[in-house]
Protein backbone atom coordinates (compact mmCIF):
# COMPACT_ATOMS: atom_id res chain seq x y z
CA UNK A 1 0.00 0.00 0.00
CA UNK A 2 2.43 2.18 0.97
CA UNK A 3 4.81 1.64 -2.31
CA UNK A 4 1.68 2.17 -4.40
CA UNK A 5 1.09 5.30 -2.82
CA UNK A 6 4.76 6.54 -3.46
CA UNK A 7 4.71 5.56 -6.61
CA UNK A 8 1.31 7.88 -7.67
CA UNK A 9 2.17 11.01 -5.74
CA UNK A 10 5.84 10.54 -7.78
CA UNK A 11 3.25 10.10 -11.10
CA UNK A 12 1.53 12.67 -10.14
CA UNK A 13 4.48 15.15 -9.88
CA UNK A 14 5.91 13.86 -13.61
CA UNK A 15 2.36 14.90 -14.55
CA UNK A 16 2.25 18.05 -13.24
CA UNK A 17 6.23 19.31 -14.33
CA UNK A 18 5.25 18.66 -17.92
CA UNK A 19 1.51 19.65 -17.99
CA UNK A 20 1.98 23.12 -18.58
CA UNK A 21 4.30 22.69 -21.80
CA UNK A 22 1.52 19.86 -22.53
CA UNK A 23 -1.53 22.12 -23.24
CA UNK A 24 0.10 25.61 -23.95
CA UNK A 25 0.88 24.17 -27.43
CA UNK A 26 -2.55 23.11 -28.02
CA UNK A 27 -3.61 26.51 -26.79
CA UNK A 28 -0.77 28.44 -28.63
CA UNK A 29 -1.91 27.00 -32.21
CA UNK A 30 -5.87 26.65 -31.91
CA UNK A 31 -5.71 30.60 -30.96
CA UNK A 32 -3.40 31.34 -34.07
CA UNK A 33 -5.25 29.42 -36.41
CA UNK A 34 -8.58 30.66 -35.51
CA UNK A 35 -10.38 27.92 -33.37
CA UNK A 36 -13.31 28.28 -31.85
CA UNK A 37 -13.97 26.82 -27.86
CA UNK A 38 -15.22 23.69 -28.96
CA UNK A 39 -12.30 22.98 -31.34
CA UNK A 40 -9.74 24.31 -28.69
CA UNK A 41 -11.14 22.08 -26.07
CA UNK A 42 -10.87 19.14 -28.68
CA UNK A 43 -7.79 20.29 -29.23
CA UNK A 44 -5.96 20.12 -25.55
CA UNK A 45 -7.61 17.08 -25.04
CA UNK A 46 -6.22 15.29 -28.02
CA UNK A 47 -3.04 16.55 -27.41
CA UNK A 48 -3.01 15.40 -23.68
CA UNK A 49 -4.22 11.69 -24.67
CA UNK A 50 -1.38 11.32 -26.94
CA UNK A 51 1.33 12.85 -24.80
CA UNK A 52 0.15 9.48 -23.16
CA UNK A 53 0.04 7.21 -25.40
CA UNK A 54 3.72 8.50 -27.05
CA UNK A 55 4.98 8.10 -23.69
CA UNK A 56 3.84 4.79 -22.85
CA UNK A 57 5.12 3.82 -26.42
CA UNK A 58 8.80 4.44 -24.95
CA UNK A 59 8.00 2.89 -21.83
CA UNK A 60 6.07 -0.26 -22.70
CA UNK A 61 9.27 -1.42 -24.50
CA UNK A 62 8.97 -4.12 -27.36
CA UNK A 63 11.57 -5.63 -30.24
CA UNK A 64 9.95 -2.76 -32.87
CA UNK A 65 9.64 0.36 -30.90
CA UNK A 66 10.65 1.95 -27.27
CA UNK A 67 13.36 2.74 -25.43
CA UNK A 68 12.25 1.12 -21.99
CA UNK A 69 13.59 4.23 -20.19
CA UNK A 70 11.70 6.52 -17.85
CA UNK A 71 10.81 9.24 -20.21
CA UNK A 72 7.46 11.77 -20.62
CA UNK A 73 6.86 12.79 -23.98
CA UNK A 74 5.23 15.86 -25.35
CA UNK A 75 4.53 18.04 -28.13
CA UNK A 76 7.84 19.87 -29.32
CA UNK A 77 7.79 23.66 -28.95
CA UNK A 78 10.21 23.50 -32.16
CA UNK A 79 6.97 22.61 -33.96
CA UNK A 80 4.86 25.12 -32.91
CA UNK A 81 6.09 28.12 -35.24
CA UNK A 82 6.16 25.39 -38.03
CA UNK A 83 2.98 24.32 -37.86
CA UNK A 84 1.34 27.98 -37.55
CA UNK A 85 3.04 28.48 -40.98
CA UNK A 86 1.70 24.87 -42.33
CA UNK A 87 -1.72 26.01 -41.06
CA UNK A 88 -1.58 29.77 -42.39
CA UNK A 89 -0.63 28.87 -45.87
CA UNK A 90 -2.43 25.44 -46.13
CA UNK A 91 -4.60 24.98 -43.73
CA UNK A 92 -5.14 22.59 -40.81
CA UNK A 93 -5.29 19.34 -42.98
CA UNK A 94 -1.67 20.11 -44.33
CA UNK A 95 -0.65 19.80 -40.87
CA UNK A 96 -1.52 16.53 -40.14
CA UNK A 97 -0.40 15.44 -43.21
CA UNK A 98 3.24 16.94 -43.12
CA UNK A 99 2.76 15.24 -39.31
CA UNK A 100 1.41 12.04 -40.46
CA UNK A 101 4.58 11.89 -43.25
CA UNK A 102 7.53 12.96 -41.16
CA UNK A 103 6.46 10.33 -38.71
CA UNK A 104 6.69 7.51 -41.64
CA UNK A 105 9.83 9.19 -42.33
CA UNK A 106 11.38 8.96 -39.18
CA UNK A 107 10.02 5.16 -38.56
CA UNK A 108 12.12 4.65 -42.23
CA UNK A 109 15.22 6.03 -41.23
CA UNK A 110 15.07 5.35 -37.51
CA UNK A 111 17.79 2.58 -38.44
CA UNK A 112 20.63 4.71 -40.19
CA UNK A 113 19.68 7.73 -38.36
CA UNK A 114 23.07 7.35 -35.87
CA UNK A 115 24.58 7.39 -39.71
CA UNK A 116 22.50 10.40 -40.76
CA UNK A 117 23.19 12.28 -36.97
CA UNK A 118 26.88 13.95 -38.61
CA UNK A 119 24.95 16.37 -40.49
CA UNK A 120 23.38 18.04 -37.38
CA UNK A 121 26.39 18.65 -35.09
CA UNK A 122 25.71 21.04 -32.14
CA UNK A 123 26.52 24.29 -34.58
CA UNK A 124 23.53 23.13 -36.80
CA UNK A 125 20.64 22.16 -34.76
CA UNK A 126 21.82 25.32 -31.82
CA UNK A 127 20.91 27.75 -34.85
CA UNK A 128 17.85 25.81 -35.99
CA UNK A 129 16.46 25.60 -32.36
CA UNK A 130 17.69 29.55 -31.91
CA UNK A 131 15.80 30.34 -34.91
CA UNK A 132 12.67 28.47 -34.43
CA UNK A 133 12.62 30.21 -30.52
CA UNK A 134 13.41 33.66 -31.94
CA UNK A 135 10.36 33.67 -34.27
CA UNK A 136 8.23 32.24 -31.53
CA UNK A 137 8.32 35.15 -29.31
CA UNK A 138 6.69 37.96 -31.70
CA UNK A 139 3.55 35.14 -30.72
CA UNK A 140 3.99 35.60 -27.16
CA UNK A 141 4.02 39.21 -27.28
CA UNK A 142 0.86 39.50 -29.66
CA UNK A 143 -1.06 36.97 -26.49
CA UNK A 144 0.87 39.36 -23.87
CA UNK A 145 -0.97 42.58 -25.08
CA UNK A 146 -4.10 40.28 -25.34
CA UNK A 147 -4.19 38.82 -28.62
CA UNK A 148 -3.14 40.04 -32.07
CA UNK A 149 -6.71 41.72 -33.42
CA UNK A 150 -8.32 41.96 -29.86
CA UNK A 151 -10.51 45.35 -29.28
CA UNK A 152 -8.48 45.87 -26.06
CA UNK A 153 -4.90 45.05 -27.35
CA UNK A 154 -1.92 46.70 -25.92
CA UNK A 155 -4.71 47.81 -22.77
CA UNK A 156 -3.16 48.52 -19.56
CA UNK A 157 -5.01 45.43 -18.03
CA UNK A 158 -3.76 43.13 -20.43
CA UNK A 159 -0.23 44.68 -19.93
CA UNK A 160 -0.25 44.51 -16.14
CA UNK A 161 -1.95 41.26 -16.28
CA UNK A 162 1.08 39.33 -19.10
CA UNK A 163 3.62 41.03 -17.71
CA UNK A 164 2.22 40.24 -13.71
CA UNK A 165 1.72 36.60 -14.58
CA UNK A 166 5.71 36.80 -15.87
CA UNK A 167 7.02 38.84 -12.97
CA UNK A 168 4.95 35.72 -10.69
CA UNK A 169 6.63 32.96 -12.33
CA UNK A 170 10.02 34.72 -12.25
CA UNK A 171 9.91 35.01 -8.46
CA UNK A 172 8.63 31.43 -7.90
CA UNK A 173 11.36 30.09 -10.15
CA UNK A 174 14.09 32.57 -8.05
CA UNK A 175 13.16 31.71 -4.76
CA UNK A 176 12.15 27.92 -4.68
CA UNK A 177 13.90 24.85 -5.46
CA UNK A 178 13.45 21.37 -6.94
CA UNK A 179 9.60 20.24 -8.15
CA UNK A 180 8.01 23.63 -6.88
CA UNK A 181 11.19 25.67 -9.60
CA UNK A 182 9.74 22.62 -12.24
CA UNK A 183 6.21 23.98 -11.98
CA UNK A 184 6.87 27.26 -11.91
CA UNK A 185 5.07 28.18 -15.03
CA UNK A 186 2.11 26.35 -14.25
CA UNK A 187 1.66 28.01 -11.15
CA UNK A 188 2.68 31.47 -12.45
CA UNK A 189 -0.77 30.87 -15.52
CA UNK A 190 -2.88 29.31 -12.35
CA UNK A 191 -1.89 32.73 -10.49
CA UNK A 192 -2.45 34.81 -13.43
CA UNK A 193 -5.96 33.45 -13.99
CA UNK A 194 -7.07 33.47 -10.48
CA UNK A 195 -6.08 37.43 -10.59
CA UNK A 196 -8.15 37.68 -14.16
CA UNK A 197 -11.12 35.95 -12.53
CA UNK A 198 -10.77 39.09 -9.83
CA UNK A 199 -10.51 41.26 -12.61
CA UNK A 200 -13.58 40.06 -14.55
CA UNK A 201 -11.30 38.71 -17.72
CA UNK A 202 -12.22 35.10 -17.32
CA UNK A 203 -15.15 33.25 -19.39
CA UNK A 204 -16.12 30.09 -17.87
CA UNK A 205 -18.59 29.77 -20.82
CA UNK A 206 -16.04 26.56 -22.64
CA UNK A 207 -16.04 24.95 -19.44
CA UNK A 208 -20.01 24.84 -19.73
CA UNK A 209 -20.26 23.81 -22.93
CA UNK A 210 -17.87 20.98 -22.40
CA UNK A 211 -19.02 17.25 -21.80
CA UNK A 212 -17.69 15.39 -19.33
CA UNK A 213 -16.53 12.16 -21.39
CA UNK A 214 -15.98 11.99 -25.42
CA UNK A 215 -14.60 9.59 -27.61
CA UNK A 216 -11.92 10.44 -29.54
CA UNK A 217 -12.27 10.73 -33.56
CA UNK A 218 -9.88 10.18 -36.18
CA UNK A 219 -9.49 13.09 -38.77
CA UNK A 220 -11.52 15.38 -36.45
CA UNK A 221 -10.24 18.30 -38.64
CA UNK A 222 -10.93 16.78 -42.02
CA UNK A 223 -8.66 14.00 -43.87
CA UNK A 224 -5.23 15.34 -44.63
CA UNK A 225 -3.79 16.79 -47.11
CA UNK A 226 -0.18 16.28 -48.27
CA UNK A 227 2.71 19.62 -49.57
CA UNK A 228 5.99 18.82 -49.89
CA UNK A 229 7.16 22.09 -48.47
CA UNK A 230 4.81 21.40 -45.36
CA UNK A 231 5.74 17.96 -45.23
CA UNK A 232 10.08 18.98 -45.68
CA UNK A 233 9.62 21.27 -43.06
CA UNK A 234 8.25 19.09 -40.18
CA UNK A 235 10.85 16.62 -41.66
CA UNK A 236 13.80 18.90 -40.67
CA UNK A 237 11.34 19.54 -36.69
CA UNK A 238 11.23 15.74 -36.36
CA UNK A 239 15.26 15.68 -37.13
CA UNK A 240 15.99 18.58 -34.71
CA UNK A 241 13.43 16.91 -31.94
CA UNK A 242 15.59 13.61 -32.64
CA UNK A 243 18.83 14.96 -31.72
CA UNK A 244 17.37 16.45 -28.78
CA UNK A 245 16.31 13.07 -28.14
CA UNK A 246 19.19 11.15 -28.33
CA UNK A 247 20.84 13.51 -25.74
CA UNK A 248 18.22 13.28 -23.28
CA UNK A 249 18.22 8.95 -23.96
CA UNK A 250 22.15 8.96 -22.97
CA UNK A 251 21.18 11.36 -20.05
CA UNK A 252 18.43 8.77 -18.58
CA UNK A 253 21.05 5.83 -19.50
CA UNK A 254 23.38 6.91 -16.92
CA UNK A 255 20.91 7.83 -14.59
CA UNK A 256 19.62 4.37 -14.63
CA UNK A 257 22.82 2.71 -15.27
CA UNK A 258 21.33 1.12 -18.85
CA UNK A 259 24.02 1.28 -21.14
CA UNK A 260 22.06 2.07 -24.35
CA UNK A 261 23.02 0.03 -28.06
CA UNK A 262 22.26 1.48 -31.40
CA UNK A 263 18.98 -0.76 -31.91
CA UNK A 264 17.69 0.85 -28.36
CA UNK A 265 18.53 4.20 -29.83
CA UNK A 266 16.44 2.65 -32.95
CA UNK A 267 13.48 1.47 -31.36
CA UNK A 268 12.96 5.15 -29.60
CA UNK A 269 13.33 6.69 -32.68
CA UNK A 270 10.42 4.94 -34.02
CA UNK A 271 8.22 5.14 -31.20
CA UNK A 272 8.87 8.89 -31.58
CA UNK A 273 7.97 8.41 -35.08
CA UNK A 274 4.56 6.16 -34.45
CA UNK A 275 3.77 8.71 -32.19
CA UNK A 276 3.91 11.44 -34.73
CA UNK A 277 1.93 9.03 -37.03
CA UNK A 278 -1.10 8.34 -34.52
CA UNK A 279 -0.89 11.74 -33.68
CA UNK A 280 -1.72 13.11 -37.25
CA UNK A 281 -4.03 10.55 -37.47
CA UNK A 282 -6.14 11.82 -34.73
CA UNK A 283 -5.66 15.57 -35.14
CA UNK A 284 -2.50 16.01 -32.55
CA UNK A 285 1.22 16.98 -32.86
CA UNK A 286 4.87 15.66 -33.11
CA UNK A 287 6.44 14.28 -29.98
CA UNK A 288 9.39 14.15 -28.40
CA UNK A 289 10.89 14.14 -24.73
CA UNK A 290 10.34 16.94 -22.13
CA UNK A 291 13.72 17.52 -20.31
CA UNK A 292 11.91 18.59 -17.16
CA UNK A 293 10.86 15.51 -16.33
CA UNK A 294 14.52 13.81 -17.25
CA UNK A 295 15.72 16.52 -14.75
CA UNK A 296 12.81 15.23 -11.95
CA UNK A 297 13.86 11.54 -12.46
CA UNK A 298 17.36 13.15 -11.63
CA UNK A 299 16.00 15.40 -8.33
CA UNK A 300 13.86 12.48 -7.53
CA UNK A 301 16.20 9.43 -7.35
CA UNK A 302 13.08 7.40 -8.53
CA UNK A 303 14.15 5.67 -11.78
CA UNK A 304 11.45 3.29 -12.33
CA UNK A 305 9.53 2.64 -14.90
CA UNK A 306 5.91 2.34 -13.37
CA UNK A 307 5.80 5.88 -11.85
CA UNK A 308 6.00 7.09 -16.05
CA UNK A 309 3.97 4.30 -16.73
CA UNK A 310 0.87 6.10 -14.39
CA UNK A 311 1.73 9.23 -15.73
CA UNK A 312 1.48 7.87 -19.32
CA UNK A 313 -1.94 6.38 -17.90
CA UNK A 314 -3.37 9.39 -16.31
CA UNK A 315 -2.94 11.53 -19.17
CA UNK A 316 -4.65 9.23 -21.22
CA UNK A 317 -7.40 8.79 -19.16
CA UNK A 318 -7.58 12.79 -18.48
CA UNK A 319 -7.57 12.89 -22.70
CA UNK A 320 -11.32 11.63 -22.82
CA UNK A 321 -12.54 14.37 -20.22
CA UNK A 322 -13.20 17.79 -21.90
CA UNK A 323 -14.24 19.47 -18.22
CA UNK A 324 -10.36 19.32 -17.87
CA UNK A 325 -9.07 20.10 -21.22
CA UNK A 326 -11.92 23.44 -20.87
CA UNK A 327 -10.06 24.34 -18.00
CA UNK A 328 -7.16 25.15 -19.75
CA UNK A 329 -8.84 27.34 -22.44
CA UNK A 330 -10.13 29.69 -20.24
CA UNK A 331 -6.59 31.06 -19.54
CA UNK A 332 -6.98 34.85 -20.51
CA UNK A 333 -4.58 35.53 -23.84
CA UNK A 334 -2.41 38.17 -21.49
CA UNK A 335 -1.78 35.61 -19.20
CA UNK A 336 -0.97 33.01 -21.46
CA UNK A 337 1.70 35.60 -23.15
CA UNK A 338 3.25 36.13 -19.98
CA UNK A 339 3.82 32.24 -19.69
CA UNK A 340 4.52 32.53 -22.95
CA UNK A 341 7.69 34.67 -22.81
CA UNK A 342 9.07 32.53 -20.27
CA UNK A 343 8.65 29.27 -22.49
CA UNK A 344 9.99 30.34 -25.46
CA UNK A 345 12.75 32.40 -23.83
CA UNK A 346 13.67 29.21 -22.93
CA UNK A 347 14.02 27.72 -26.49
CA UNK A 348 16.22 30.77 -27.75
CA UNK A 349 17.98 30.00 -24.69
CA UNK A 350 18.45 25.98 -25.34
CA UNK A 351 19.65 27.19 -28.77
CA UNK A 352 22.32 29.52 -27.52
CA UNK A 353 23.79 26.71 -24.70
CA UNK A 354 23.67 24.29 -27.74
CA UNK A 355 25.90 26.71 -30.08
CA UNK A 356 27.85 27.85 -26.90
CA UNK A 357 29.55 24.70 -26.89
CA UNK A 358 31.13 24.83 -30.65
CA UNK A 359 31.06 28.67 -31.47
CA UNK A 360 34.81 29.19 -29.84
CA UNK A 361 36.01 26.15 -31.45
CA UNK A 362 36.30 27.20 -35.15
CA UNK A 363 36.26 30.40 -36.33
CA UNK A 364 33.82 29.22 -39.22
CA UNK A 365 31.00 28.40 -37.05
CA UNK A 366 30.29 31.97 -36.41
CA UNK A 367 29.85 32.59 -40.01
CA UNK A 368 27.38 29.23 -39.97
CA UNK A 369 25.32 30.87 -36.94
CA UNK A 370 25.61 34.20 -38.81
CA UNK A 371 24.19 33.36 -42.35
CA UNK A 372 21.53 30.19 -41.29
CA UNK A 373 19.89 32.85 -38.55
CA UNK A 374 19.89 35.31 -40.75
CA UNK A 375 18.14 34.18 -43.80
CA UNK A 376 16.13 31.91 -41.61
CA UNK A 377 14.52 35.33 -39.56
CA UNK A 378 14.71 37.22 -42.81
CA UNK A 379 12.77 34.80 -45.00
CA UNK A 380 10.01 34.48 -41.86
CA UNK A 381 9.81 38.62 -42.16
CA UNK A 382 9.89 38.82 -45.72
CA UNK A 383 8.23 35.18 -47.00
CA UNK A 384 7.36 37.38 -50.66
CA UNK A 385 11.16 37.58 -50.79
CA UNK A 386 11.46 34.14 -53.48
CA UNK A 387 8.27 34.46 -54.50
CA UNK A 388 9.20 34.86 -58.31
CA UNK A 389 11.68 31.64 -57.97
CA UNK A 390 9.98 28.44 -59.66
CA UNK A 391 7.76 26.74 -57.66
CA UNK A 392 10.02 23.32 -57.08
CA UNK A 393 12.86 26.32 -55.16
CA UNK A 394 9.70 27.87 -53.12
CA UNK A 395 9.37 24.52 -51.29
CA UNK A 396 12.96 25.13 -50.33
CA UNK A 397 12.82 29.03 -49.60
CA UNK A 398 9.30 30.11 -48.58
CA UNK A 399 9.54 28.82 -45.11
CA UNK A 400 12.00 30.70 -43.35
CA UNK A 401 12.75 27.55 -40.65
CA UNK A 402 13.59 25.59 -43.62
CA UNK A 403 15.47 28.17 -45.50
CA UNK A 404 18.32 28.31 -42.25
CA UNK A 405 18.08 24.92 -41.56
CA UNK A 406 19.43 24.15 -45.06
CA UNK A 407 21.62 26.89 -44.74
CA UNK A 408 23.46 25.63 -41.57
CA UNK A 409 23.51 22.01 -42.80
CA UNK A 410 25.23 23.56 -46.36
CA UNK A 411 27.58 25.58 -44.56
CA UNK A 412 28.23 22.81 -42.24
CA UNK A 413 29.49 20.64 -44.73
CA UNK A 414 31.59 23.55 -46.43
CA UNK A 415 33.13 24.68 -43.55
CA UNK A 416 33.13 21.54 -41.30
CA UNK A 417 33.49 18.64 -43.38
CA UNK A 418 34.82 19.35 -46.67
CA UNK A 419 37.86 21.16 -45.20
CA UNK A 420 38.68 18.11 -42.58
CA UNK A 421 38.91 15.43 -45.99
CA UNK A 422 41.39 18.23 -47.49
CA UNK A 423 43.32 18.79 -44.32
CA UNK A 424 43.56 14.90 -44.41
CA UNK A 425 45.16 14.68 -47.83
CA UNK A 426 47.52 17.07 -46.95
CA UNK A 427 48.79 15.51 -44.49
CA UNK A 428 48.84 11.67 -45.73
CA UNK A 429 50.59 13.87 -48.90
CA UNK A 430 53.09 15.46 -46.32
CA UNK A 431 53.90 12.02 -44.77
CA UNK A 432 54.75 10.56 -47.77
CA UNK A 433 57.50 13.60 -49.09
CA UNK A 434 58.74 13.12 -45.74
């Protein structure tokens, strides 16, 4: 009894540190591709389910797919600016079928993809995750002021309200420690939108309207549509996401003391990339691991699988109850920037420790950081830029994500590859003069 209890209130806390990144992507897209409160609540709940079932994927561990470690999946920020674009130029069924088709892509190459992993070195996937987090936060300042469009944008409630619900989760994050510093973002939005309830800014009206049990539908959203520029550009997301990956698998392999071979690596590539596939299927997102829980296992000391596994279970089981998901859509839009800031601070910042490692090692990799970031933000500010380029080179250069990310990987092999089989011949040359 006692073990059984340890192990939920240890669930519990894995479900709470990842909960808040869990439904703020739901909320972040639905609002920026126009949903109404039905379609958000379908939305967060969706999303919540299969944050379970991806994570119980890795868990449950089998000869095809998981990596048997203790590891929470959930919907990549890296997506979100992505899929805002996918849904803006194509609309919603593009998305889940650039999801849907980077997922098959990542089960195909799951195999070679320790073979494919050279051509996204730290200086490479730091600028892509920089650049995906820099054009992130003109969407958290656009919620902050209350939501690009609103009547009341840029109001001095809606300012003191974002920038309140920031200043909150600052100080919780300064002055506490361990799981409370974890959740500090959730309880920074639960503070903000008990102070908007005060203030008359919260509508309770989707939490009304919700049931209290649903079934889930495939193709909620419509069947999906397939564009290869949609479909290349989640690619390069589920690439990015996999590196991350493999760095956080190696981090829970010598927590637990598993000493991971290439087929584990394998197997949770593709239950990353079966994730991605169910999720499309049923109208959710791309998946990958949340490194706040990897850094709770650490805090913790509790390594086993069964506390994840209840986790995986509980979000499932909160997936089919709309009351809940509702309760998350009722966040006011200034709060929700405020959060917002915070979160996707912390991708630019992930980006710039990932490129501090390598930008003092070669000179070149500034010039790699340099053009990639550049073309990438300038292509997302001027997307009209290649518009007269045949259509085949506008699947290359009217995203600006994609546009950088090819950039870095070019320049990578230019400056960091090329040179290295040159400086080689050299010196095999040299050796034999000598």
């Amino acid at each position: 009894m006692k073990n059984t209890l340890k192990v939920s209130v240890h669930g519990i806390q894995h479900l709470l540190a990842m909960y808040a990144g869990a439904v703020i992507v739901p909320l972040i897209i639905g609002g920026a591709l126009g949903f109404n409160s039905n379609e958000l609540t379908y939305l967060v709940s969706i999303d919540i389910l299969m944050c379970g079932i991806a994570t119980l994927l890795q868990i449950i561990s089998s000869r095809f797919a998981g990596i048997g470690l203790p590891v929470v999946l959930g919907c990549t920020f890296t997506a979100v600016g992505p899929i805002i674009a996918i849904g803006s130029e194509f609309g919603i069924s593009a998305i889940y079928g650039s999801v849907i088709a980077s997922g098959f892509i990542v089960v195909l190459i799951s195999g070679l993809f320790g073979k494919l992993v050279k051509f996204f070195p730290p200086v490479v996937t730091g600028s892509i995750v920089t650049i995906i987090g820099i054009t992130l936060i003109p969407v958290a300042i656009n919620n902050l002021g209350g939501g690009q469009g609103a009547d009341d944008f840029g109001s001095l409630s809606n300012i003191a309200l974002g920038f309140g619900t920031l200043f909150l989760i600052i100080l919780i994050y300064r002055f506490s420690t361990g799981f409370i510093q974890s959740i500090s973002i959730l309880l920074g939005m639960t503070a903000g939108t008990l102070i908007a309830m005060y203030m008359r800014k919260v509508d309770f009206t989707a939490i009304h309207e919700a049931s209290y049990f649903h079934i889930v539908e495939p193709f909620y959203f419509g069947l999906p549509t397939f564009e290869w520029s949609a479909i290349l550009t989640m690619t390069l997301v589920a690439i990015v996401s996999l590196v991350e990956s493999t760095g956080t698998y190696f981090a829970l392999g010598d927590i637990c003391d598993k000493d991971l071979k290439e087929k584990d690596l394998a197997k949770g590539y593709r239950a990353e990339g079966l994730a991605s596939i169910i999720g499309g299927i049923f109208n959710a997102f791309p998946y990958t691991t949340f490194s706040q829980n990897v850094g709770l296992v650490q805090m913790s000391g509790i390594r086993s699988r069964k506390v994840i596994m209840l986790t995986g279970v509980m979000l499932v089981a909160l997936g089919f109850l709309p009351k809940v998901a509702a309760l998350a859509t009722i966040i006011p839009k200034s709060v929700l920037g405020g959060a917002m800031v915070a979160m996707f601070g912390m991708v630019v910042y992930q980006g710039i420790k990932i490129l501090s490692t390598v930008i003092s090692e070669k000179q070149e990799n500034s010039m790699i950081i340099a053009c990639s970031t550049g073309i990438g933000l300038g292509v997302t500010v001027a997307p009209e830029l290649f518009a007269q380029l045949p259509a085949g080179f506008q699947i290359l250069t009217s995203n600006g994500i994609v546009a950088g990310s090819l950039t870095a990987i070019a320049l990578n092999i230019v400056f960091n590859m090329l040179p290295e089989k040159q400086k080689k011949n050299v010196t095999v040359l040299y050796e034999k003069e000598a």
